[in-house]
N, C-alpha and C. Protein backbone atom coordinates (compact mmCIF):
# COMPACT_ATOMS: atom_id res chain seq x y z
N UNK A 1 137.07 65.81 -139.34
CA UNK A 1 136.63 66.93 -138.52
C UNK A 1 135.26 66.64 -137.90
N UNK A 2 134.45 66.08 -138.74
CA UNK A 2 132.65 65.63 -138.21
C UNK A 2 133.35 64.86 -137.13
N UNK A 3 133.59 63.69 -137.25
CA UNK A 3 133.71 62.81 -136.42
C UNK A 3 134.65 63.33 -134.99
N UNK A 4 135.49 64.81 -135.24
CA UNK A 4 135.99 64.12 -133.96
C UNK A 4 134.78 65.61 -133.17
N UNK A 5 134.45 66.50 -133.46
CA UNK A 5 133.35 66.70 -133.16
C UNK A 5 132.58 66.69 -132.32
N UNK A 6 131.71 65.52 -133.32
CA UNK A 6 131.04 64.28 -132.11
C UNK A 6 131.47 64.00 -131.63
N UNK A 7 132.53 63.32 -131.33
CA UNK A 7 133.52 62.79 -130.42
C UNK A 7 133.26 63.75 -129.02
N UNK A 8 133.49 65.01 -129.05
CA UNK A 8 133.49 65.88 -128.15
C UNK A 8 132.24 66.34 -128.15
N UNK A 9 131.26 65.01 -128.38
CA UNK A 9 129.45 65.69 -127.62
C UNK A 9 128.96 66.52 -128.11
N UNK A 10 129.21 67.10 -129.40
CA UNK A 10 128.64 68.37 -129.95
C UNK A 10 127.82 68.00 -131.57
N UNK A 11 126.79 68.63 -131.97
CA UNK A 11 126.41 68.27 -133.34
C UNK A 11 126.30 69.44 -134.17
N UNK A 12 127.18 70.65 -133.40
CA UNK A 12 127.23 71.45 -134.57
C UNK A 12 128.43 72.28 -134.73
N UNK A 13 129.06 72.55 -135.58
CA UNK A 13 130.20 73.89 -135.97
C UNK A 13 130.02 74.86 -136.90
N UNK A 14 131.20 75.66 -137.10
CA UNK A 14 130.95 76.72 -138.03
C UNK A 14 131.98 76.30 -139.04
N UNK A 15 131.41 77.03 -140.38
CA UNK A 15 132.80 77.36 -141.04
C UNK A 15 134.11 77.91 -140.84
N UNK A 16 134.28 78.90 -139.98
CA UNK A 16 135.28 79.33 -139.40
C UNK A 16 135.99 77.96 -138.84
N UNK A 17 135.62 77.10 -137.98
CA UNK A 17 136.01 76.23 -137.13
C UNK A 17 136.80 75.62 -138.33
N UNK A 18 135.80 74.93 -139.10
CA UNK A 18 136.56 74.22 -140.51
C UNK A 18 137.72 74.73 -140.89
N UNK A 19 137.50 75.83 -141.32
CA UNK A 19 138.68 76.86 -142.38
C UNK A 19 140.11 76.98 -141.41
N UNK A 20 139.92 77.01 -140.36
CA UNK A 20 140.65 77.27 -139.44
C UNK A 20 141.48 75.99 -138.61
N UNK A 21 140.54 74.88 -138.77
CA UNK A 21 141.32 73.29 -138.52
C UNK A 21 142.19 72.48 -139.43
N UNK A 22 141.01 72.92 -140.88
CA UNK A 22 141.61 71.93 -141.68
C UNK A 22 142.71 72.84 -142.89
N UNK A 23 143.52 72.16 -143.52
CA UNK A 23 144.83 72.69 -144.58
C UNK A 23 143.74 72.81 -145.68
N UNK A 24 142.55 73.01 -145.91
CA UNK A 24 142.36 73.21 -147.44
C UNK A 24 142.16 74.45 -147.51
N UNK A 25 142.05 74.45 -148.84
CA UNK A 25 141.18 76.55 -149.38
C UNK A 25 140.13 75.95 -148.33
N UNK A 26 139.36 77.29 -148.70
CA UNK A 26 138.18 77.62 -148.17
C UNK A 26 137.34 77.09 -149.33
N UNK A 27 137.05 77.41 -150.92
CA UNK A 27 136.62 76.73 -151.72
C UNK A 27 136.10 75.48 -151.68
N UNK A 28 137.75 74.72 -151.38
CA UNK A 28 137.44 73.12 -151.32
C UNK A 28 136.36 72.84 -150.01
N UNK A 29 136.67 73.63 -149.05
CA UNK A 29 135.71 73.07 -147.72
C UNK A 29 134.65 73.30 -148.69
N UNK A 30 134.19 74.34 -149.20
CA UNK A 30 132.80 74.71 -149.44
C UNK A 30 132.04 73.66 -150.09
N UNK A 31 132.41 73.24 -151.27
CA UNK A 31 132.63 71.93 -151.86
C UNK A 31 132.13 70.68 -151.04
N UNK A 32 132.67 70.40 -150.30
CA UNK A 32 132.85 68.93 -149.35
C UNK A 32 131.65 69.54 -148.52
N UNK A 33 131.31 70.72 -147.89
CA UNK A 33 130.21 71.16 -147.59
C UNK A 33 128.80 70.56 -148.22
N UNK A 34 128.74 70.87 -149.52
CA UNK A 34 127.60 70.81 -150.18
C UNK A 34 127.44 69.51 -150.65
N UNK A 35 128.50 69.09 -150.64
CA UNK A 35 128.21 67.32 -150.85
C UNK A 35 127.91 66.67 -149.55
N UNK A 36 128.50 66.81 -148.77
CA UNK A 36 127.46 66.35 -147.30
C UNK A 36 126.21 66.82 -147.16
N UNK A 37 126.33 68.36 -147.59
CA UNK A 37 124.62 68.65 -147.26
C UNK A 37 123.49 67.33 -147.97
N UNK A 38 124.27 67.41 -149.59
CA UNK A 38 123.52 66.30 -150.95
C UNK A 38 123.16 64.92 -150.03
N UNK A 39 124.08 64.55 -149.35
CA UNK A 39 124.14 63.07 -148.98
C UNK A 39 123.63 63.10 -147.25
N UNK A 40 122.84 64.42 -147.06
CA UNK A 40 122.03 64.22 -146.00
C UNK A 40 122.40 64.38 -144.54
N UNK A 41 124.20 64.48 -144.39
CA UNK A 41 124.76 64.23 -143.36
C UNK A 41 125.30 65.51 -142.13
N UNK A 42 124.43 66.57 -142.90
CA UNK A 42 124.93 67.88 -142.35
C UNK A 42 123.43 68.93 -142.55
N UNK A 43 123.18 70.06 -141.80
CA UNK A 43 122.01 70.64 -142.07
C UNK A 43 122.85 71.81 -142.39
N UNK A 44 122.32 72.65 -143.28
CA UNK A 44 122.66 74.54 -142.81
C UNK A 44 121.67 75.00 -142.17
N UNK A 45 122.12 75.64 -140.90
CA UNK A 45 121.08 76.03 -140.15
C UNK A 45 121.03 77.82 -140.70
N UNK A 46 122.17 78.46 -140.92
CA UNK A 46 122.48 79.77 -141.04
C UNK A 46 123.64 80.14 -141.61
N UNK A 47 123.74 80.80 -142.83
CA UNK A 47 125.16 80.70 -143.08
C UNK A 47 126.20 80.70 -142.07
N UNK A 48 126.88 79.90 -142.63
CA UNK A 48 128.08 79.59 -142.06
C UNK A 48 128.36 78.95 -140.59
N UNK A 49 126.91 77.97 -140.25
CA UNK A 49 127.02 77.43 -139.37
C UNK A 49 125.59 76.21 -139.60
N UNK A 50 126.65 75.11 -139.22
CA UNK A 50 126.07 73.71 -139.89
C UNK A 50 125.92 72.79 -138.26
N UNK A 51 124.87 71.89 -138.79
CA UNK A 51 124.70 70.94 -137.93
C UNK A 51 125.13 68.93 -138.17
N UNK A 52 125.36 68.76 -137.59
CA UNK A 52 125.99 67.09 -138.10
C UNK A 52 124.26 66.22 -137.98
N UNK A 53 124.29 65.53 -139.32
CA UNK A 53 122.58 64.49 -139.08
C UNK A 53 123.35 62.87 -138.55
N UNK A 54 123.21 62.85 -137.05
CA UNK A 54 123.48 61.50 -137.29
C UNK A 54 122.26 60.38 -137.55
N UNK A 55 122.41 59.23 -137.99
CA UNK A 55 122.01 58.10 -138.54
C UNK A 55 120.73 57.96 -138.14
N UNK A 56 120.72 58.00 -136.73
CA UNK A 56 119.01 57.79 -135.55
C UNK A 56 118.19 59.28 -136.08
N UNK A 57 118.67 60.92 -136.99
CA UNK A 57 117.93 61.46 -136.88
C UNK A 57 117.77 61.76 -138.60
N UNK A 58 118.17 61.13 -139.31
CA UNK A 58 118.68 61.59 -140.84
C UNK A 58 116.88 61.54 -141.45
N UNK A 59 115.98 60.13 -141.02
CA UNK A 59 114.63 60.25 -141.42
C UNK A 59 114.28 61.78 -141.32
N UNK A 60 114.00 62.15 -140.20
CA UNK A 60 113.58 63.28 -139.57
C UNK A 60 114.16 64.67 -140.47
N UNK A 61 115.52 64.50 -140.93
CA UNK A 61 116.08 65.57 -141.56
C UNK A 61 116.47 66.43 -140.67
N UNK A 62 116.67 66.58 -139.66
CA UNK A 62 117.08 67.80 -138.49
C UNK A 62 116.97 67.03 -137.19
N UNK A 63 117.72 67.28 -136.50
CA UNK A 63 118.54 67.57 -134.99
C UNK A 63 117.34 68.29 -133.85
N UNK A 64 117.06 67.92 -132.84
CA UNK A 64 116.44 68.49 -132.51
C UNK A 64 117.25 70.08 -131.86
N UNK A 65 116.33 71.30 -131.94
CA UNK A 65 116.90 72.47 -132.06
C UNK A 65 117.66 72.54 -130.55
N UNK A 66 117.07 71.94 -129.29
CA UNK A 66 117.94 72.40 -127.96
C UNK A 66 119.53 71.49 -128.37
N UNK A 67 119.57 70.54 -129.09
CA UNK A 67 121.03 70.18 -129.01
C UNK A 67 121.89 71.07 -129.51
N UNK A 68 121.51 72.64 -130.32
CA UNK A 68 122.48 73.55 -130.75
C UNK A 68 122.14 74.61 -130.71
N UNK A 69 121.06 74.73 -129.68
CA UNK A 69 120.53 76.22 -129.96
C UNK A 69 121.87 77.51 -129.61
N UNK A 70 122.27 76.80 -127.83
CA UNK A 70 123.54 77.58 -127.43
C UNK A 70 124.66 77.54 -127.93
N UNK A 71 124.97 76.94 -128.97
CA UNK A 71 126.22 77.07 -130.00
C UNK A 71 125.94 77.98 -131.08
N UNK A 72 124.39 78.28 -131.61
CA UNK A 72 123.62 79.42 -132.46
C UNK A 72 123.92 80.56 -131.61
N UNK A 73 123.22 80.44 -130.76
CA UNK A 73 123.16 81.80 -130.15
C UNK A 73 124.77 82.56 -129.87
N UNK A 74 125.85 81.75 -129.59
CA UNK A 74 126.68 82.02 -129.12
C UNK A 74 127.71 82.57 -130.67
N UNK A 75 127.30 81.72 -131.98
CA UNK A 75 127.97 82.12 -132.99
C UNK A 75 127.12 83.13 -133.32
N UNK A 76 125.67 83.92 -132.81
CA UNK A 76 125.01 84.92 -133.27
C UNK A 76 125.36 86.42 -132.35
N UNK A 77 126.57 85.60 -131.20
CA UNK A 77 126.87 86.48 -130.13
C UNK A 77 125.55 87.12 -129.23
N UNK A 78 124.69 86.52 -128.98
CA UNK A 78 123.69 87.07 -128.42
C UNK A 78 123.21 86.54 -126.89
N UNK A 79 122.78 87.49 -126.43
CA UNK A 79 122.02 86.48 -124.88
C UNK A 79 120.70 86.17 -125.38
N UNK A 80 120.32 85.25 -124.71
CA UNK A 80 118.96 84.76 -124.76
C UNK A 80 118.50 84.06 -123.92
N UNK A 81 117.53 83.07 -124.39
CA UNK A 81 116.74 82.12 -123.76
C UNK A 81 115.52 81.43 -124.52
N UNK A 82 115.57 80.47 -124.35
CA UNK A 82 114.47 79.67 -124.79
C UNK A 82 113.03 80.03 -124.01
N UNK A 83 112.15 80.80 -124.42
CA UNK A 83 111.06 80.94 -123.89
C UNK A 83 109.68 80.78 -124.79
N UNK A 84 108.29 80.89 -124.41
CA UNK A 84 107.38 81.22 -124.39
C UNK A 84 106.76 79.74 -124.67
N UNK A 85 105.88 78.67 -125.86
CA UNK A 85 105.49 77.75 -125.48
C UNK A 85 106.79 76.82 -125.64
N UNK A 86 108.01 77.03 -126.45
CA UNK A 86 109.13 75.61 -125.92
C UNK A 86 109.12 75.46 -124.52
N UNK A 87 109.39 76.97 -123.74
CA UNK A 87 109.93 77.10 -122.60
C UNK A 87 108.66 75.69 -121.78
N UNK A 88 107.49 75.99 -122.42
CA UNK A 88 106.41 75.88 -121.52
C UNK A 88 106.40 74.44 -121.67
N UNK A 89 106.94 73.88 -122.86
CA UNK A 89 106.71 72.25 -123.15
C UNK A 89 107.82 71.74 -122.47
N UNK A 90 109.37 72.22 -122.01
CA UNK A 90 109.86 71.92 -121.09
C UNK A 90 109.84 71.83 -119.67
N UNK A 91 109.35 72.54 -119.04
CA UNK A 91 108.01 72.94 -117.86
C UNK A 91 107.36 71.59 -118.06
N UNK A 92 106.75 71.05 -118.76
CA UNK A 92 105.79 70.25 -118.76
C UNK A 92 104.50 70.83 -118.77
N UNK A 93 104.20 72.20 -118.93
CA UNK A 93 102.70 72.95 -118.97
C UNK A 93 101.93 72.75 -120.75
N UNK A 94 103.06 72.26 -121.58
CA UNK A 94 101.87 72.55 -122.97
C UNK A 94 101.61 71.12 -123.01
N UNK A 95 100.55 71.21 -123.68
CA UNK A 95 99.33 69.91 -123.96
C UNK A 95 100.26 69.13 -125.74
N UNK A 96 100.58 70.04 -126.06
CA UNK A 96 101.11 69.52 -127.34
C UNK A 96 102.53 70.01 -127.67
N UNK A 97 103.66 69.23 -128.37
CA UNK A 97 104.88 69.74 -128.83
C UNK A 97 104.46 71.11 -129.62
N UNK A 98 104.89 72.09 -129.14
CA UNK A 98 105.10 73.53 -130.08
C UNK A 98 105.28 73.34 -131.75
N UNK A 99 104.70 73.18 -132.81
CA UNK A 99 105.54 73.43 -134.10
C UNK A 99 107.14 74.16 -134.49
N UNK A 100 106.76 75.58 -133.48
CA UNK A 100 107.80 76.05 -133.75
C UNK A 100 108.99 76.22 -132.63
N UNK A 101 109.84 76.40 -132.43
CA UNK A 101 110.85 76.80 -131.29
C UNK A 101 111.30 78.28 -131.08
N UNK A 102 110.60 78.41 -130.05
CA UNK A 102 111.10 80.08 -129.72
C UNK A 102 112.06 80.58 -128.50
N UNK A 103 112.39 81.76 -129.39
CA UNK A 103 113.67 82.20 -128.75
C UNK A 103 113.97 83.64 -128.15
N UNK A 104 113.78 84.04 -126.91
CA UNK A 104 113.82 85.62 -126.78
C UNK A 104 115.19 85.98 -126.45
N UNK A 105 115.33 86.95 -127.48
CA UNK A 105 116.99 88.03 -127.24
C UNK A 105 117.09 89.03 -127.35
N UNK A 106 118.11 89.63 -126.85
CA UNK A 106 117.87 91.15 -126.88
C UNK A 106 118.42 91.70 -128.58
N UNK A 107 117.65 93.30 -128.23
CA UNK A 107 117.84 93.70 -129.61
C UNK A 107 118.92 94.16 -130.10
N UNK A 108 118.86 93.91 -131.16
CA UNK A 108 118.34 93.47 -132.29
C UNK A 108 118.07 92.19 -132.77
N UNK A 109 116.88 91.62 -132.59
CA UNK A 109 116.61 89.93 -132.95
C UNK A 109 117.24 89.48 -134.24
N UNK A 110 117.92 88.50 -134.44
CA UNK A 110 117.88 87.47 -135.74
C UNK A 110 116.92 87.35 -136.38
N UNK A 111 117.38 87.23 -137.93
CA UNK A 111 115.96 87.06 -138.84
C UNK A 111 115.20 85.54 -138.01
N UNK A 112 113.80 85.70 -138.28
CA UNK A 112 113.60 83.89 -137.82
C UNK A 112 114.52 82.76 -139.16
N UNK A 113 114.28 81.32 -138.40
CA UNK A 113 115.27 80.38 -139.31
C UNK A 113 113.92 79.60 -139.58
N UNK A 114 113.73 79.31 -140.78
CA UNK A 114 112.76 78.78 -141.41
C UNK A 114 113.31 77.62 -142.65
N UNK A 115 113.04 76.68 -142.31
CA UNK A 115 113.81 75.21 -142.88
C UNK A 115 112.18 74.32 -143.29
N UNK A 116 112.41 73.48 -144.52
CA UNK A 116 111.02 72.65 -144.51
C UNK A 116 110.75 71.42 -142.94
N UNK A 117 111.60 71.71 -142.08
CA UNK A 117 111.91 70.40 -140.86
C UNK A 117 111.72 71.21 -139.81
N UNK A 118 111.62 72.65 -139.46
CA UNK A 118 111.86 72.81 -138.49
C UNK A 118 111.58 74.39 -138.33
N UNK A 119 111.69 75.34 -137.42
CA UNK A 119 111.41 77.02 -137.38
C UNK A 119 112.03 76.91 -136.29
N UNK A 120 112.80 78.51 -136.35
CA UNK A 120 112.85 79.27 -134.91
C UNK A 120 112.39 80.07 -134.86
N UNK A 121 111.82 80.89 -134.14
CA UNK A 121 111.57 82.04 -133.89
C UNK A 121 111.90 82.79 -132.90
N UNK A 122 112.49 84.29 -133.20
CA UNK A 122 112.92 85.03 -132.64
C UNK A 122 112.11 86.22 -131.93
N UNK A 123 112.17 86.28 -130.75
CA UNK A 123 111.47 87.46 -130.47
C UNK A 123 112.43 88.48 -129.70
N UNK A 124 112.60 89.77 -129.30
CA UNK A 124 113.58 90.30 -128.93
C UNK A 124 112.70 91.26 -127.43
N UNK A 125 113.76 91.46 -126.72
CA UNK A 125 113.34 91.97 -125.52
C UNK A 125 114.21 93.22 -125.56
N UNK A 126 113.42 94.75 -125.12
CA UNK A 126 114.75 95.59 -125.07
C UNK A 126 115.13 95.60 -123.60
N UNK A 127 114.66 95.63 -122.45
CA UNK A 127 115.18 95.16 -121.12
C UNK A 127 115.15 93.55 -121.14
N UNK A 128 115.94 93.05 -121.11
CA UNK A 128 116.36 91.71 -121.23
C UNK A 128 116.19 91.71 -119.67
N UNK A 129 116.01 90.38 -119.15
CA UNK A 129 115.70 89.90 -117.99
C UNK A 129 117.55 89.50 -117.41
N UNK A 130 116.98 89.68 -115.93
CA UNK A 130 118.31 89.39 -115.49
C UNK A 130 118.42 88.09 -114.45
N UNK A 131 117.15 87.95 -114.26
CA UNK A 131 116.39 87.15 -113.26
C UNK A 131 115.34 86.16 -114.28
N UNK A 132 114.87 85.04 -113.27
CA UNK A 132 114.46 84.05 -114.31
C UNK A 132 114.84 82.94 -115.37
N UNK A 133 116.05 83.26 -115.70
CA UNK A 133 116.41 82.72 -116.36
C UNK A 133 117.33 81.58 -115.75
N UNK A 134 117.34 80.30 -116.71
CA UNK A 134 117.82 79.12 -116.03
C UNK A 134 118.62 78.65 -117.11
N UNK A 135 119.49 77.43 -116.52
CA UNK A 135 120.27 76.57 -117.82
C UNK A 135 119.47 74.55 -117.70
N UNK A 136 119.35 74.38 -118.74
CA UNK A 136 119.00 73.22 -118.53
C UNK A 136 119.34 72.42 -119.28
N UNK A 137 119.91 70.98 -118.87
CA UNK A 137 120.60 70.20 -119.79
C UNK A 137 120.53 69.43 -120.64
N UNK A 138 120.82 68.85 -121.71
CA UNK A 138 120.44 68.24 -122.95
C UNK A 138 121.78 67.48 -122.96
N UNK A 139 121.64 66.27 -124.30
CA UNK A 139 122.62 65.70 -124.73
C UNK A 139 123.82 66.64 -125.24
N UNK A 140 123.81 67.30 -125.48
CA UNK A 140 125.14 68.40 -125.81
C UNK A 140 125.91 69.42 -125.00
N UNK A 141 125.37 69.50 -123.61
CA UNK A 141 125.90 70.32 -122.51
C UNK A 141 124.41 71.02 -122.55
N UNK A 142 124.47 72.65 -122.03
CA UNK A 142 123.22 73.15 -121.19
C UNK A 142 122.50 74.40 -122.15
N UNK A 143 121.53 74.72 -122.33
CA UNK A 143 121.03 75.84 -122.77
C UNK A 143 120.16 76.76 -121.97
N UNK A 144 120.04 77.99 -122.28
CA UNK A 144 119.41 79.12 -121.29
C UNK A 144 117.90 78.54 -121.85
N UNK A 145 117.09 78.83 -120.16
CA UNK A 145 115.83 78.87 -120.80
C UNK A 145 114.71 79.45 -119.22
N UNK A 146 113.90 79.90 -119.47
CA UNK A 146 113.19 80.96 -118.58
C UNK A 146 112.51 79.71 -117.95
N UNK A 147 112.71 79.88 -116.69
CA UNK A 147 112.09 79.37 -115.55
C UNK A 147 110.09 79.77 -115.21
N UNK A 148 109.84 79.20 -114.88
CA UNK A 148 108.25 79.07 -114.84
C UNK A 148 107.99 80.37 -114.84
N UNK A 149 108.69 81.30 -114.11
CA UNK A 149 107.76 82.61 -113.91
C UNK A 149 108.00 83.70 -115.23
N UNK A 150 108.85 83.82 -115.23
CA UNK A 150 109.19 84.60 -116.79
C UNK A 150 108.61 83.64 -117.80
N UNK A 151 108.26 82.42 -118.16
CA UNK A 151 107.90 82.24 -118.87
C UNK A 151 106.26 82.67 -118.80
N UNK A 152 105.96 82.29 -117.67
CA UNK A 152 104.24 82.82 -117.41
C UNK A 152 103.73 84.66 -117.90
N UNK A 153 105.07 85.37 -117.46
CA UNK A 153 104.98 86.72 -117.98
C UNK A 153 105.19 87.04 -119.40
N UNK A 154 105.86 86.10 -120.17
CA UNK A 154 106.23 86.23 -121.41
C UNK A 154 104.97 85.92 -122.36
N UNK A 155 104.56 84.61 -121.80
CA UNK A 155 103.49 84.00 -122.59
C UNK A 155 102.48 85.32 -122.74
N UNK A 156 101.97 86.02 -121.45
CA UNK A 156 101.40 87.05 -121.74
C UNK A 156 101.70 88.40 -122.47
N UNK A 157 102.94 88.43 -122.45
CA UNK A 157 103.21 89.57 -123.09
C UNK A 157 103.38 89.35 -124.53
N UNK A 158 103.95 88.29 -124.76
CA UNK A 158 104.10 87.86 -126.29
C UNK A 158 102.94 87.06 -126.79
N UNK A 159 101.18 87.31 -126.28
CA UNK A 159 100.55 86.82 -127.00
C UNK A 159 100.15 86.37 -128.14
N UNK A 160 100.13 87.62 -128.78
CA UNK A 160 99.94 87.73 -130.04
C UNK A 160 101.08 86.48 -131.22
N UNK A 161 102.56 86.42 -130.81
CA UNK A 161 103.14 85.77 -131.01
C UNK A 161 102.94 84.18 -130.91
N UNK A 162 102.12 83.52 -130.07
CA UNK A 162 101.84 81.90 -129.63
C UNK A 162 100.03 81.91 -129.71
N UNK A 163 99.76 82.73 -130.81
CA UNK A 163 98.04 82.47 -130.77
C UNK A 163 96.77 82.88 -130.24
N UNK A 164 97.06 83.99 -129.64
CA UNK A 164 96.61 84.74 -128.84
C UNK A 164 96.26 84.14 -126.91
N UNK A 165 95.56 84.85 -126.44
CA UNK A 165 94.77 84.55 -124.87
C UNK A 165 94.36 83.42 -124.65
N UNK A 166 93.31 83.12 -125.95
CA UNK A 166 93.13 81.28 -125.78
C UNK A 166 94.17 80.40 -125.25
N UNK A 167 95.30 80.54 -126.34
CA UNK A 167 95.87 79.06 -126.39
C UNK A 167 96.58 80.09 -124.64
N UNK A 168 97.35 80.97 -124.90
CA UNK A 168 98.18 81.20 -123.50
C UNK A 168 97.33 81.12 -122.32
N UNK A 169 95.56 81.08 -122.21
CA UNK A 169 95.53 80.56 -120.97
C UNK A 169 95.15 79.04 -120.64
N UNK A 170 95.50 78.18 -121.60
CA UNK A 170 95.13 76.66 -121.34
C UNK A 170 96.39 76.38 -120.73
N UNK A 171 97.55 76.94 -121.22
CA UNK A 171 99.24 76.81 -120.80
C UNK A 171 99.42 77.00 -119.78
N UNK A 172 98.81 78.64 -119.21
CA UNK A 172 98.74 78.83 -117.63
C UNK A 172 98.06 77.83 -116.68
């Protein structure tokens, strides 16, 4: 099942997908689950939805987050977008990689995902934008993510969230 997967350009599924492809219990997947997790070759990002570690990223322990964010979001059923400093390090406007990866959706936000390799963070919008928003492509097909100007409005509005005025006006 990993392998054909990848095969089809992707590095992440759900349990459902599993339970639903393969002839075993659900048990046994669970099982074969946790022994891949042991042997490094799979992440849990959120119950019931896993990521594949291949070989070039297994040091690292995690995937970088745009190769699955829109397969998250989509098993979290939610709209979104990648905004505020990710948005901005894709832009090319931040001076340094973000620590964390952020994510605006409408409400009701996801708990944040907090892993020793990696964070998301969630922030939620109750008028969600309808405008601004873009898809941009990665090794796994495309993910939503706010185009220069919503991100410039976000950064300000979600100060408090990325460090306050300082860091958001070196970004601007």
């Amino acid at each position: 099942f990993i392998r054909t997967v990848r095969s089809n350009g992707r590095y992440a599924f759900t349990i459902d997908e599993l339970i639903n492809t393969l002839p075993k219990s659900s048990r046994n997947i669970r099982k074969d689950l946790d022994r891949l997790k042991e042997k490094g070759e799979i992440v849990n990002i959120r119950r019931g939805f896993y990521t594949i570690l291949p070989p070039e990223y297994q040091n690292m322990g995690v995937i970088p987050v745009d190769f699955y964010i829109h397969g998250l979001m989509q098993y979290f059923s939610k709209n979104y977008y990648v905004g505020l400093l990710s948005a901005a390090m894709f832009h090319g406007a931040a001076h340094q990689q973000p620590q964390d990866f952020y994510v605006i959706t409408k409400k009701p936000r996801p708990r944040n995902i907090v892993n020793q390799n990696f964070k998301i963070n969630f922030s939620e919008k109750s008028g969600f934008p309808e405008w601004g928003i873009e898809s941009k492509k990665t090794e796994t097909g495309y993910f939503n993510i706010s185009g220069p100007e919503l991100t410039m409005l976000d950064l300000i509005y979600f100060e408090q969230n990325v460090g306050g005025f300082n860091r958001v006006i070196t970004i601007l």
